[in-house]
Protein backbone atom coordinates (compact mmCIF):
# COMPACT_ATOMS: atom_id res chain seq x y z
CA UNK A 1 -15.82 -52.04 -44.79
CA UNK A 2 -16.02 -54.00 -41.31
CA UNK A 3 -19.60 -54.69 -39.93
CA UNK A 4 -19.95 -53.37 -36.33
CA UNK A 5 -21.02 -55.84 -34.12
CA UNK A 6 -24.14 -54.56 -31.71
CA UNK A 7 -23.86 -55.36 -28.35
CA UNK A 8 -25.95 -56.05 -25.52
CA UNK A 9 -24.89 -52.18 -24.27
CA UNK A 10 -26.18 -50.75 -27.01
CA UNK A 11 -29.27 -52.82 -27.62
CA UNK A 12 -30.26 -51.67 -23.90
CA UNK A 13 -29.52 -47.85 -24.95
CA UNK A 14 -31.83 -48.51 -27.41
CA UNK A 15 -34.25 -49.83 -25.37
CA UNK A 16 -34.29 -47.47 -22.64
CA UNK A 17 -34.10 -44.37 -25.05
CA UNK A 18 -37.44 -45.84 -26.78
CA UNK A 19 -39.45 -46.62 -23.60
CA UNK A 20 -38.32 -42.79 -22.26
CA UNK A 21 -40.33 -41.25 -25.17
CA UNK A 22 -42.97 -43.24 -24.99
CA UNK A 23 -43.02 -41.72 -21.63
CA UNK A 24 -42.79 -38.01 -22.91
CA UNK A 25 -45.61 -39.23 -25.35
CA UNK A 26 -48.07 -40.30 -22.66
CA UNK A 27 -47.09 -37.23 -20.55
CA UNK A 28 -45.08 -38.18 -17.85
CA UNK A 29 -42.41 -36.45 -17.88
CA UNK A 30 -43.88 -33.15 -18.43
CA UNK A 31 -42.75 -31.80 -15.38
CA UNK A 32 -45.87 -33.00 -12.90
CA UNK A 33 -44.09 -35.80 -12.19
CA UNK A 34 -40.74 -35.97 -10.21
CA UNK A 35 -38.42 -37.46 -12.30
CA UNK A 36 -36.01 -40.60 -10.88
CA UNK A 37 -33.20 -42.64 -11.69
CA UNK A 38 -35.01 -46.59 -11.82
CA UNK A 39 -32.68 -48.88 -9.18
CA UNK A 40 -30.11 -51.30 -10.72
CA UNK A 41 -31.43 -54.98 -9.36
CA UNK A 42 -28.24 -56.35 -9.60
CA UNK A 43 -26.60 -54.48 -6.78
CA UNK A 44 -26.87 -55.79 -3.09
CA UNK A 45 -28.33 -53.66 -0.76
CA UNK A 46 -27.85 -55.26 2.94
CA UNK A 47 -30.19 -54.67 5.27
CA UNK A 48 -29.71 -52.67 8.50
CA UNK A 49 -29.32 -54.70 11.77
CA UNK A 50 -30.15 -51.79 14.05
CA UNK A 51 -32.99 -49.12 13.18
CA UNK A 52 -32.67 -46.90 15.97
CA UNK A 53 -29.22 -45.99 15.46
């Protein structure tokens, strides 16, 4: 039988999936808190050049 090959992808899932019940653990996503979605850093966000509008 092959060996599957792990991949950055699913080392991340991994990753993610532990630190989110750590979370739960410690209580913080018990419904006090508003859940969100954390920012990708790799995407560009340009800044506006006119705030008024």
């Amino acid at each position: 039988m092959a060996k599957k090959d792990v991949t950055k992808r699913d080392l991340l899932k991994v990753e993610r999936s532990a630190v989110r019940e750590e979370r739960k653990q410690q209580g913080a996503l018990d419904g006090r808190f508003r859940e969100k979605v954390e920012k990708s850093k790799k995407t560009y966000s340009r800044k506006r050049k006119h705030k008024d509008e």
